[in-house]
Protein backbone atom coordinates (compact mmCIF):
# COMPACT_ATOMS: atom_id res chain seq x y z
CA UNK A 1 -4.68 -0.98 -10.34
CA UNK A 2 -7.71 -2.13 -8.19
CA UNK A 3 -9.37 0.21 -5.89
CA UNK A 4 -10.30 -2.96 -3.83
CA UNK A 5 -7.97 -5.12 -2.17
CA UNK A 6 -6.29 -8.08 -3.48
CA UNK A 7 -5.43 -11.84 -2.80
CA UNK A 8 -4.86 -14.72 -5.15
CA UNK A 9 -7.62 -17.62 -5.76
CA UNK A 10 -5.90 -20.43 -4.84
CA UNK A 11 -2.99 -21.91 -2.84
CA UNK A 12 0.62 -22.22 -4.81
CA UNK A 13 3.60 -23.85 -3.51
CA UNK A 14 7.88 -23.80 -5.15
CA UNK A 15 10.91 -25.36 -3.41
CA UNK A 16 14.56 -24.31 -3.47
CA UNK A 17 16.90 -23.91 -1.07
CA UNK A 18 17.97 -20.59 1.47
CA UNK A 19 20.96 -18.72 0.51
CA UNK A 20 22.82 -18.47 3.45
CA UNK A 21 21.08 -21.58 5.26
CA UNK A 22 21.22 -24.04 2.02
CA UNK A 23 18.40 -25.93 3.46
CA UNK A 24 15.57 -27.21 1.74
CA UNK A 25 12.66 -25.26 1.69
CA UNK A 26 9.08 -25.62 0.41
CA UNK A 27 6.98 -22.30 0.05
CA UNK A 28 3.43 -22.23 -0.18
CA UNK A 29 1.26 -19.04 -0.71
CA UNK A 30 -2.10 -19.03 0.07
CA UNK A 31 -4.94 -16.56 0.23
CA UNK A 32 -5.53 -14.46 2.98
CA UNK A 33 -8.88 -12.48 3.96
CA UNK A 34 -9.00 -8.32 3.75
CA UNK A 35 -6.56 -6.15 6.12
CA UNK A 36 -4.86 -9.40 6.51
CA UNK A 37 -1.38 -7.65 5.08
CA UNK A 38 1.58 -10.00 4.15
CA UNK A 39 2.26 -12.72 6.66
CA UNK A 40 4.86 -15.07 7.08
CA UNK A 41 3.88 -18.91 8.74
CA UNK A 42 6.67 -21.07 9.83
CA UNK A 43 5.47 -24.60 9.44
CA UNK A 44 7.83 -26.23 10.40
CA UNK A 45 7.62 -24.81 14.27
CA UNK A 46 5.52 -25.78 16.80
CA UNK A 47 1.94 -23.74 16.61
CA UNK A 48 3.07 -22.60 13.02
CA UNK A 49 3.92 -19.01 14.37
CA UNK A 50 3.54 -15.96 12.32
CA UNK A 51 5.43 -13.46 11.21
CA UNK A 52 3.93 -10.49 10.14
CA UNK A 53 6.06 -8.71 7.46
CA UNK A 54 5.80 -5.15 8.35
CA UNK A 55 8.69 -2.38 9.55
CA UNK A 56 8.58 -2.92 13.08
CA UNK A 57 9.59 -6.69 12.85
CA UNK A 58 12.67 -6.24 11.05
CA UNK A 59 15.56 -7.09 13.30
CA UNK A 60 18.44 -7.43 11.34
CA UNK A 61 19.61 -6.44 7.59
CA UNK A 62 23.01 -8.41 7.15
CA UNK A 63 22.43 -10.06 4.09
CA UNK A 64 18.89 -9.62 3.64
CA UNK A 65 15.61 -8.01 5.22
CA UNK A 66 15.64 -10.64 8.41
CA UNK A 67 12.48 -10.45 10.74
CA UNK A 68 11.54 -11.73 14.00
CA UNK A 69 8.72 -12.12 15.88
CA UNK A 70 8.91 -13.55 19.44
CA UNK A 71 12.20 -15.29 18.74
CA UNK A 72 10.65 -16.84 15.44
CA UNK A 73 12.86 -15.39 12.54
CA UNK A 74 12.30 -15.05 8.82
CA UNK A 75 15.13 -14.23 6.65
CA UNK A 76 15.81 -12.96 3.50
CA UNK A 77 11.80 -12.19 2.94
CA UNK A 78 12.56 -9.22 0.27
CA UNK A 79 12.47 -10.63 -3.15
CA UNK A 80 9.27 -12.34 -2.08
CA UNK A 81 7.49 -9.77 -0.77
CA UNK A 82 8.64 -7.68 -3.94
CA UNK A 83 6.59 -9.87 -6.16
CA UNK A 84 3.75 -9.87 -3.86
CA UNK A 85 3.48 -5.86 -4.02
CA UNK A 86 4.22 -5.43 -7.40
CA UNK A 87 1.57 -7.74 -8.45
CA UNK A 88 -0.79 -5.34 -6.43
CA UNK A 89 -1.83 -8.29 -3.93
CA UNK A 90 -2.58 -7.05 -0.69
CA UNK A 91 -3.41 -10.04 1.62
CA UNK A 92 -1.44 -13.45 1.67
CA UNK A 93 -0.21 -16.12 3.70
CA UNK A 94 3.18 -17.17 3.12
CA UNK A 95 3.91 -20.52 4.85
CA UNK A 96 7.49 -21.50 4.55
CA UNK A 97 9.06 -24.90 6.28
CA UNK A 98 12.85 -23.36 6.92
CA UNK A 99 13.99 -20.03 8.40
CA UNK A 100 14.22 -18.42 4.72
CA UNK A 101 12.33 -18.60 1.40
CA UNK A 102 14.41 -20.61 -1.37
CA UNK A 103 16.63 -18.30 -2.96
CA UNK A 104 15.83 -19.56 -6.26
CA UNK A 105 18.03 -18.07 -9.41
CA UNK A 106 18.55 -14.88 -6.72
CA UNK A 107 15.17 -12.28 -8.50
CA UNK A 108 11.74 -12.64 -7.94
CA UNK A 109 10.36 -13.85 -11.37
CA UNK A 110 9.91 -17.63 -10.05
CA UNK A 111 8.02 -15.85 -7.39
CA UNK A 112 5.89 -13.61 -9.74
CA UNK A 113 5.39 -17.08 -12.21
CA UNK A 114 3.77 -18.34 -8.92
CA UNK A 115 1.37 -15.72 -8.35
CA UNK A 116 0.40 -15.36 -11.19
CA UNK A 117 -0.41 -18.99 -11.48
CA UNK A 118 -2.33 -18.56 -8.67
CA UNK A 119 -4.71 -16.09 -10.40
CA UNK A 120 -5.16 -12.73 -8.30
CA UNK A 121 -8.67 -11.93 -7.57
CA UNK A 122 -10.32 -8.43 -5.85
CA UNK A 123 -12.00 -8.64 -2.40
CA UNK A 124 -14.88 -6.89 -0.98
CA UNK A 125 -13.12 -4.40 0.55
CA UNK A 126 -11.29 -0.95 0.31
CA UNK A 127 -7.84 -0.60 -0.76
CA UNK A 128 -5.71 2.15 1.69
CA UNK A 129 -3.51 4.22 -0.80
CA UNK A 130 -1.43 6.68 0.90
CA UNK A 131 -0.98 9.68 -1.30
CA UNK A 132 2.24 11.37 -1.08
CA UNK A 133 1.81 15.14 -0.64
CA UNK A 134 4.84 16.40 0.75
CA UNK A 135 8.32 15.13 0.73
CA UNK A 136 9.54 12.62 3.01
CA UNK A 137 13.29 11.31 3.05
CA UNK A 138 15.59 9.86 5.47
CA UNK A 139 19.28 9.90 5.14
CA UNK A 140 22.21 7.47 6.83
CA UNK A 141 24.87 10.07 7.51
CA UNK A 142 27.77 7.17 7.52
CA UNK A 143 27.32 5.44 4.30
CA UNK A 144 25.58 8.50 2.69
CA UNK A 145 22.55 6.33 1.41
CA UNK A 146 19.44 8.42 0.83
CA UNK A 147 16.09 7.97 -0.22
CA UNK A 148 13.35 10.69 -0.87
CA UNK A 149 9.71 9.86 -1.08
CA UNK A 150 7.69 12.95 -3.00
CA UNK A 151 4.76 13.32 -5.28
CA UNK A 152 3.36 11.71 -8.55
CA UNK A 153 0.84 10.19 -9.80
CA UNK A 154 1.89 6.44 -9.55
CA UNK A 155 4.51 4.51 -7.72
CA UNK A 156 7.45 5.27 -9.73
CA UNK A 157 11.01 4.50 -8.30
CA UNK A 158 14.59 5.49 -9.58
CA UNK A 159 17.71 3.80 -8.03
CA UNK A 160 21.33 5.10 -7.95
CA UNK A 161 23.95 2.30 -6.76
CA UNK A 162 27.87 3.74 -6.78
CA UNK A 163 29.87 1.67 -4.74
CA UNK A 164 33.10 2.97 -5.58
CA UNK A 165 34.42 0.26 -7.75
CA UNK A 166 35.88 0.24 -11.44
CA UNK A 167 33.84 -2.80 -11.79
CA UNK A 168 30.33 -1.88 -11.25
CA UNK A 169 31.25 1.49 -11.70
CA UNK A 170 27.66 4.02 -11.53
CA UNK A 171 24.56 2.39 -12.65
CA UNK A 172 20.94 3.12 -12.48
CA UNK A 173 17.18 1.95 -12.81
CA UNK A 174 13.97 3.23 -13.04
CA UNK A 175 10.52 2.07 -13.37
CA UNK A 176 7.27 4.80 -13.92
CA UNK A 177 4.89 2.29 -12.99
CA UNK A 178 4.53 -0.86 -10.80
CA UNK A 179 3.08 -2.53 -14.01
CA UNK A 180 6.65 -2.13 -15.95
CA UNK A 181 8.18 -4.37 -12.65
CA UNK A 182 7.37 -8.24 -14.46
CA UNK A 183 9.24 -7.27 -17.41
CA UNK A 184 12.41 -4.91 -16.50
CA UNK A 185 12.82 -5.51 -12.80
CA UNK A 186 11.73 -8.99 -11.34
CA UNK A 187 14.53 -11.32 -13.24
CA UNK A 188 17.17 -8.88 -11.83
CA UNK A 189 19.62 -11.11 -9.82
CA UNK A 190 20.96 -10.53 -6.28
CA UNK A 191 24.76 -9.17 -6.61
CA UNK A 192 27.54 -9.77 -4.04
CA UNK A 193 31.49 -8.58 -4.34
CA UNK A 194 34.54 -10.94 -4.75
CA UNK A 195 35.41 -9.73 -1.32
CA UNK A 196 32.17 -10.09 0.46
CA UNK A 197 32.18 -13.59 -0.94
CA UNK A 198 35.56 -14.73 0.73
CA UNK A 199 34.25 -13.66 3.94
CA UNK A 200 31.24 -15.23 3.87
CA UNK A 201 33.09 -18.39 2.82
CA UNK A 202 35.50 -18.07 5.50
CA UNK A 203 32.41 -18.17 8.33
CA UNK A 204 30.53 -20.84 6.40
CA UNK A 205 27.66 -18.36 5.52
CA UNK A 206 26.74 -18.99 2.11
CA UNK A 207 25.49 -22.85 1.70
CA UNK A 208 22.51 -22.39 -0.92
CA UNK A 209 24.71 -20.39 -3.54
CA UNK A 210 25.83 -21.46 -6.88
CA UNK A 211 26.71 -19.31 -10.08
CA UNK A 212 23.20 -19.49 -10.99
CA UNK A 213 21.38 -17.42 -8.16
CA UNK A 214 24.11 -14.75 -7.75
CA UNK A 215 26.49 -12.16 -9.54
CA UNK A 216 29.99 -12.19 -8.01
CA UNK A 217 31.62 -8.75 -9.11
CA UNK A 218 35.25 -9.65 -8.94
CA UNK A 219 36.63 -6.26 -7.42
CA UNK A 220 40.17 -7.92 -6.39
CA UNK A 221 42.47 -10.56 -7.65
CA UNK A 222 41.37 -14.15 -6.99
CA UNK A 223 43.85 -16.48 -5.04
CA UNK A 224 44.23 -19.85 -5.46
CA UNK A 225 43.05 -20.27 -1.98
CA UNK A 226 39.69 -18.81 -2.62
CA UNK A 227 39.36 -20.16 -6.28
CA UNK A 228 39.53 -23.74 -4.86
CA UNK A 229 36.84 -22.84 -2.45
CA UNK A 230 35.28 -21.28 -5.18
CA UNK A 231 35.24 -24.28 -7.23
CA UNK A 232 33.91 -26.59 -3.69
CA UNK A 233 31.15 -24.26 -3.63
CA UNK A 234 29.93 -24.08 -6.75
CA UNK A 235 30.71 -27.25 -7.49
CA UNK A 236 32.78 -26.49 -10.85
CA UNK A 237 36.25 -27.72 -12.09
CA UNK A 238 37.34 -24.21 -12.68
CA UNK A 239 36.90 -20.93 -12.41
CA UNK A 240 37.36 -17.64 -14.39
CA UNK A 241 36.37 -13.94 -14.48
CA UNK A 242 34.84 -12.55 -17.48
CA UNK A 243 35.74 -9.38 -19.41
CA UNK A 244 33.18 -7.23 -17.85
CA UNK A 245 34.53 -8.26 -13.91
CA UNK A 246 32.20 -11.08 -12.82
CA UNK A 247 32.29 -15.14 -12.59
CA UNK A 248 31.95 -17.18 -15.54
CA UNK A 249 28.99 -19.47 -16.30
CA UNK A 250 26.69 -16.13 -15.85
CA UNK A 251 25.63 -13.65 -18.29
CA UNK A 252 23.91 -10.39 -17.51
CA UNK A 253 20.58 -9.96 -18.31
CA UNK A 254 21.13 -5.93 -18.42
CA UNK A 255 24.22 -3.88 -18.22
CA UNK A 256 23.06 -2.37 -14.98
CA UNK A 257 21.11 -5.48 -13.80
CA UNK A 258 22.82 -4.68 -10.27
CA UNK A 259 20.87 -1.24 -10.28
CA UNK A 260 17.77 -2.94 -11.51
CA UNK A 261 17.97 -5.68 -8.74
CA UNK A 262 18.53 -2.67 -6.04
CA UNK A 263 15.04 -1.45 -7.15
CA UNK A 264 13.70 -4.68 -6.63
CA UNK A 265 15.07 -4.62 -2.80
CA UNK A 266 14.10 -1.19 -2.19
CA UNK A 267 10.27 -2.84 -3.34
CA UNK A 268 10.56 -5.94 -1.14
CA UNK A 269 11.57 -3.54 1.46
CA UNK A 270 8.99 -0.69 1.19
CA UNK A 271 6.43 -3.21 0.73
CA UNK A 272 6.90 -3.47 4.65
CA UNK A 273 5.40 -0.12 5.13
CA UNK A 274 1.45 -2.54 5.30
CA UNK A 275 0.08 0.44 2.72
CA UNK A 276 -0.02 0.79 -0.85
CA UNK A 277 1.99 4.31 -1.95
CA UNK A 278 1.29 6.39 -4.64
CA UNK A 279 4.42 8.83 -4.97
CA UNK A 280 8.00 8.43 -6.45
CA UNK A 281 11.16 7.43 -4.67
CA UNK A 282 14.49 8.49 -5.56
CA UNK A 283 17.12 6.06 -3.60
CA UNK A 284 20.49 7.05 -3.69
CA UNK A 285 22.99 3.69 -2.65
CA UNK A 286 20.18 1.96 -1.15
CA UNK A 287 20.77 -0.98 0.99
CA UNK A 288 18.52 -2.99 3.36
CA UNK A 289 18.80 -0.91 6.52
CA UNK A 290 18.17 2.38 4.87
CA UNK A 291 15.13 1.25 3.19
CA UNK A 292 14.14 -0.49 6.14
CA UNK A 293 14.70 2.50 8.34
CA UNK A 294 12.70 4.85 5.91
CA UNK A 295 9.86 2.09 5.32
CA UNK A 296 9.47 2.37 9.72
CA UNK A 297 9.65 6.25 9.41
CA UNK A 298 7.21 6.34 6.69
CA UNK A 299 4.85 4.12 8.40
CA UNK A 300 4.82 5.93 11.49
CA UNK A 301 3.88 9.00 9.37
CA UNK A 302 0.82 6.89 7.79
CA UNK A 303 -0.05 6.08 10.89
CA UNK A 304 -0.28 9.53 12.75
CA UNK A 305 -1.74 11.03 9.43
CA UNK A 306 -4.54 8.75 9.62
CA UNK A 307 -5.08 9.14 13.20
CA UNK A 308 -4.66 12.86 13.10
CA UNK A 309 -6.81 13.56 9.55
CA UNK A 310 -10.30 15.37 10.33
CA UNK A 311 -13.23 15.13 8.51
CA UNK A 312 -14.14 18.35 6.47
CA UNK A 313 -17.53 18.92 5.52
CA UNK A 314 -19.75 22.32 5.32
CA UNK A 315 -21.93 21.90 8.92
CA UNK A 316 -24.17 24.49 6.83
CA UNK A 317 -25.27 21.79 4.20
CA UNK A 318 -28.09 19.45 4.90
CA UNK A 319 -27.01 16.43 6.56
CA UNK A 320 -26.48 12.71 4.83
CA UNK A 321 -28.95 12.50 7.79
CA UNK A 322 -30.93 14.33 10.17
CA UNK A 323 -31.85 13.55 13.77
CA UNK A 324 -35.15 11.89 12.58
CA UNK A 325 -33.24 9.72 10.34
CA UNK A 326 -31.06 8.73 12.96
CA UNK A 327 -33.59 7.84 15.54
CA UNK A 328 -35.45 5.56 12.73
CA UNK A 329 -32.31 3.58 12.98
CA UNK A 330 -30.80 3.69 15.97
CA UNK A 331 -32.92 2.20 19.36
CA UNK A 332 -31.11 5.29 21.75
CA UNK A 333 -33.47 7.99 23.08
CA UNK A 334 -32.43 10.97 24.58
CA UNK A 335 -30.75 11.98 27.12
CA UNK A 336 -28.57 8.98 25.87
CA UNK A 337 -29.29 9.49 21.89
CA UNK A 338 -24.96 10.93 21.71
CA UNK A 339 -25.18 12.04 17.54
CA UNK A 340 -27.02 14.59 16.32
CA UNK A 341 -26.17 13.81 12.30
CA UNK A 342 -24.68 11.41 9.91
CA UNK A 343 -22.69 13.44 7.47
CA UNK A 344 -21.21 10.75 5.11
CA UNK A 345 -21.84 7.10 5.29
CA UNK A 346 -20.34 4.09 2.66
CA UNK A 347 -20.27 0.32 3.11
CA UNK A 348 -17.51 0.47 4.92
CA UNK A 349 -17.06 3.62 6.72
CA UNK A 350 -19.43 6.34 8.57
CA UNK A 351 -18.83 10.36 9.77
CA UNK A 352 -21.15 11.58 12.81
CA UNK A 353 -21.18 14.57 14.83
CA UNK A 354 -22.52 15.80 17.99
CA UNK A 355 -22.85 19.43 19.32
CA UNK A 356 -21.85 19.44 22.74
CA UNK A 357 -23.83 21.93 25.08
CA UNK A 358 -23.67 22.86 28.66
CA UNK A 359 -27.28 21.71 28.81
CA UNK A 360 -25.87 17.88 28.85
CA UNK A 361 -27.15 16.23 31.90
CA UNK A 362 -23.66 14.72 32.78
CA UNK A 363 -22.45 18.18 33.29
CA UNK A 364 -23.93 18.71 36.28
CA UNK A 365 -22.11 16.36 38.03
CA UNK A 366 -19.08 15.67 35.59
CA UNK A 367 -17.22 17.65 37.44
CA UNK A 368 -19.17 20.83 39.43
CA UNK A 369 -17.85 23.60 37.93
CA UNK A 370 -15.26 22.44 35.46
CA UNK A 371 -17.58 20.56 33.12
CA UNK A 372 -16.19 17.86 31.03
CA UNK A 373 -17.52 15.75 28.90
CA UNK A 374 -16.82 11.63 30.55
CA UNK A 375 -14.72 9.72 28.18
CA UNK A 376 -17.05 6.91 28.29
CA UNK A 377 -19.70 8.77 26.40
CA UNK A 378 -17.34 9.66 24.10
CA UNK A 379 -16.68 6.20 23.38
CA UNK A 380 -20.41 5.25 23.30
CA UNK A 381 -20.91 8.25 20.91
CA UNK A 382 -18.62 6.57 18.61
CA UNK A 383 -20.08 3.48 19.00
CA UNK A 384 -23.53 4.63 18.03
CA UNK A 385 -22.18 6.37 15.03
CA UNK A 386 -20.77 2.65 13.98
CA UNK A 387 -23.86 1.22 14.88
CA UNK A 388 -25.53 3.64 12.01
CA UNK A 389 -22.85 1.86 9.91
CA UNK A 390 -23.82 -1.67 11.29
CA UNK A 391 -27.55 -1.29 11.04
CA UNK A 392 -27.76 0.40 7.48
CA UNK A 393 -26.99 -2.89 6.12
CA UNK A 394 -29.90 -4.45 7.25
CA UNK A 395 -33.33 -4.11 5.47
CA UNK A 396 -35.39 -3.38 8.99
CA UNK A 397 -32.68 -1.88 11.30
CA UNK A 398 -35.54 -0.79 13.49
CA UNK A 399 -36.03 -4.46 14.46
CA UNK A 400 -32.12 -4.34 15.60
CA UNK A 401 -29.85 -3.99 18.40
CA UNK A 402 -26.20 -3.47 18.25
CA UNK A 403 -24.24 -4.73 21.31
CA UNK A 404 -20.68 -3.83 22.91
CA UNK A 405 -18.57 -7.40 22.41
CA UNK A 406 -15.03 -5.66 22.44
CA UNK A 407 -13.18 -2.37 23.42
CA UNK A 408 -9.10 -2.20 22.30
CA UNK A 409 -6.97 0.29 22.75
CA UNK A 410 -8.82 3.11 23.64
CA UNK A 411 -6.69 6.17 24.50
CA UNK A 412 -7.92 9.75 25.02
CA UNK A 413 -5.90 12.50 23.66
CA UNK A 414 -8.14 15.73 24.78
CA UNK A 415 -10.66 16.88 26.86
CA UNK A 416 -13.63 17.75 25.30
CA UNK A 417 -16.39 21.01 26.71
CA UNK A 418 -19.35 22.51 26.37
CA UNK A 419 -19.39 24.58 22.85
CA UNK A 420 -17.61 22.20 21.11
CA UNK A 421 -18.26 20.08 18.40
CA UNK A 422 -17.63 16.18 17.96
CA UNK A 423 -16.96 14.87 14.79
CA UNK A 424 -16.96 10.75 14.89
CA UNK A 425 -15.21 8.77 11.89
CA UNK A 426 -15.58 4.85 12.43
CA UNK A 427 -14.18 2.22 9.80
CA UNK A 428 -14.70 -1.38 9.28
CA UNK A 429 -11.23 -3.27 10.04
CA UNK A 430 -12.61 -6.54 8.44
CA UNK A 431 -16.20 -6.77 6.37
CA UNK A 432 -19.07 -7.34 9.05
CA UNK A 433 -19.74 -10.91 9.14
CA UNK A 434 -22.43 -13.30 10.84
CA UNK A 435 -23.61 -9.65 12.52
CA UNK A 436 -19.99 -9.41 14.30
CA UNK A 437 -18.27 -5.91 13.24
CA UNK A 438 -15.10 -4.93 14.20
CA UNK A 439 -14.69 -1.12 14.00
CA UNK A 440 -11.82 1.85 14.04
CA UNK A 441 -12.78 5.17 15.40
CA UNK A 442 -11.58 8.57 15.59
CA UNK A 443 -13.13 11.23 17.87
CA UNK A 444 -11.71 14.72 16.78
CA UNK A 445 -12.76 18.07 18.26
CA UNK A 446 -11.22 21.84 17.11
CA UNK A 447 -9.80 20.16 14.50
CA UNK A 448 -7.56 17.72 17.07
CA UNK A 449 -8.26 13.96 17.72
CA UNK A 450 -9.79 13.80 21.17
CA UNK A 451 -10.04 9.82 21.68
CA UNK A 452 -9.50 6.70 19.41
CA UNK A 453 -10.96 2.81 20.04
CA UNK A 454 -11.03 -0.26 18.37
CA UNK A 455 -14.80 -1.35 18.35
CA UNK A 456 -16.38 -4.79 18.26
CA UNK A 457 -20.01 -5.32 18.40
CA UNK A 458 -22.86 -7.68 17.50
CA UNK A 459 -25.97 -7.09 15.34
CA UNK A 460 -28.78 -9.36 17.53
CA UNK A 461 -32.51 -8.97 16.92
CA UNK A 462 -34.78 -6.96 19.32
């Protein structure tokens, strides 16, 4: 899979209708620019709001991954955004005219048709992988659903669905790479019981279903009552149950197509985490709020691992550059010149370091007597480390300025004295463009993150 991120090359629309909603619904992807993530754009509402499909959105899970932001709702996004990640895009706009996608034949494969239509094409830009080192799992002590995250060497995924009926009986599926996902997983229908199907009848919740986008595992004996509103539904003069316990006018694609369309939830689901995984999950009875609750978990753990990593490099090795090097670049003199090195720099990210001594002038009066170092310099230390970043990619940086546009959440974690030393990692969020850059960055000191900002700034000539 690319090491870059991924989009598609051009805009691709399908209609259906919703599930549960049974309204008409026209779905459009479209390409989206890097670190965009997955987004959902409701059309049909005023100021086409958007929905961004990550963990912390998700609202509800009754029959389906539901999110909402600021009232605006999605439903049912998971066999979409399945597709989407197993195709190995990373940034798209997903502009839908009705509260859910179109449930289509109930898998993702008119959804991965789509894409693929589209053509997927590699950005300019990093891909994030988080590499799983060290088991993670999270466990719903009611319904005993489990799922365990640990290492390997690709995304690999086994899932274990035993719901306690003679029907379905024990089943499982497993894929050892994302790339086996077109062929075994994607046409893998969504599944419902005999019983869930009565109720949702009963409360008029099912209005986009017919025998074509949905299994019915018949797990009790029909009544006359329910096979007339069986045939209303599904619009058929009769009614029967096959030999292997589900409605007629279906045939399973795979013996243990319900275990195989599980999988396919639990990657809709995970695909919330915003990161690209590389480990194997093991999900025991999964459902939508267990792998919702472990994709929120798991993302919180991304998230404090990145903040939290420190740089390691050998301070007794030559520099990627020295303090000459620096001050060809940067305009800063002393005693405001805040790096002393550069110790790695790419196109898209940048390590610097300062040694902090009691000899700094702001010591003396920051504060008498219990010196500390002002967090403001911290922040402008960081901010000339990304300007090393911004100016390398310009043939005469010495003919350069960079200038503060932005700071966003800055916090400050630590306090940082004399004797110690200040490691600065700054990232690009998006590629710089028309001299605007719009950086990450990490302070970290004794091997703890001291202070953290989001950076904008402006490349303007001297």
């Amino acid at each position: 899979m690319s090491q870059n991120q991924q989009t598609i090359q051009e805009k691709v629309s399908l209609s259906g209708v919703g599930l549960h909603t049974g309204n008409k619904v026209t779905m459009t992807f479209k390409p989206a620019p890097v670190n965009r993530g997955y987004a959902f754009v409701r059309i049909d509402l005023e100021g086409k709001p958007i929905i961004e499909a990550t963990a912390n959105n998700v609202v509800t899970t009754q029959r389906g991954t539901n999110l909402e932001k600021n009232g605006v709702t999605v439903n049912t996004s998971e066999h979409v955004l399945a597709a989407v990640y197993a195709l190995g895009i990373d940034n798209i706009l997903i502009e839908i005219d009705a509260p859910e996608p179109p449930i289509m034949d109930g898998s993702s494969q008119y959804f991965i048709e789509a894409l693929e239509n589209a053509g997927i094409v590699e950005q300019d830009f990093p891909r994030e992988e988080y590499i799983v080192k060290e088991v993670v799992s999270y466990k719903d002590s009611e319904t005993g659903s489990e799922i365990i995250l640990m290492p390997a060497d690709e995304y690999q995924i086994t899932t274990i669905v035993d719901f306690g009926t003679k029907v379905l009986g024990t089943q499982n599926a497993s894929i050892s790479s994302l790339l086996e996902f077109k062929d075994e997983i994607a046409a893998a229908r969504t599944f419902s019981f005999l019983h869930e199907i009565e109720m949702l009848l009963d409360n008029d919740l099912i209005k986009g279903g017919d025998l074509n986008n949905a299994i019915v595992y018949v797990d009790k004996e029909i009544s006359q009552e329910t096979t007339e509103k069986l045939k209303i539904i599904f619009n058929r003069e009769s009614i029967a149950v096959k030999p292997n316990g589900i409605l007629d006018n279906l045939t399973l694609r795979w013996a243990n197509e319900a275990a195989r369309h599980k999988l396919l939830d639990v990657v809709g689901d995970l695909a919330l985490v915003g990161t690209r995984i590389r480990g194997k999950i093991i999900a025991n009875k999964p459902g939508h709020l267990v792998n919702t609750n472990f994709a929120k978990k798991l993302a919180k753990i991304i998230k404090t691992e990145k903040r939290n990593k420190v740089p390691q490099f050998d301070l007794s090795q030559p520099p990627f550059m020295d303090i000459h090097k620096i001050m060809s670049i940067l305009p800063h003199r002393p005693p405001f010149l805040l790096i002393d090195r550069i110790l790695e720099l790419t196109s898209s990210s940048v390590v610097g370091m300062k040694n902090v001594t009691m000899n700094e002038g702001f010591f003396v009066g920051h504060f008498p007597g219990a010196p500390v170092m002002p967090g403001v310099l911290i922040v402008e230390a960081m901010a000339q480390t990304g300007g090393i970043l911004v100016l390398s990619t310009v043939p005469d940086p010495e003919n350069y300025l960079t200038l503060f546009m932005k700071m966003d959440n800055v916090k400050f974690k630590r306090k940082v004295l004399p004797g110690d030393t200040l490691l600065f990692s700054c990232e690009l969020i998006t590629p710089i463009r028309r001299g605007i850059c719009n950086m990450q960055a990490y302070a970290y000191a004794n091997d703890k993150l001291v202070a953290e900002a989001q950076l904008m700034a402006q490349i303007v000539k001297k």
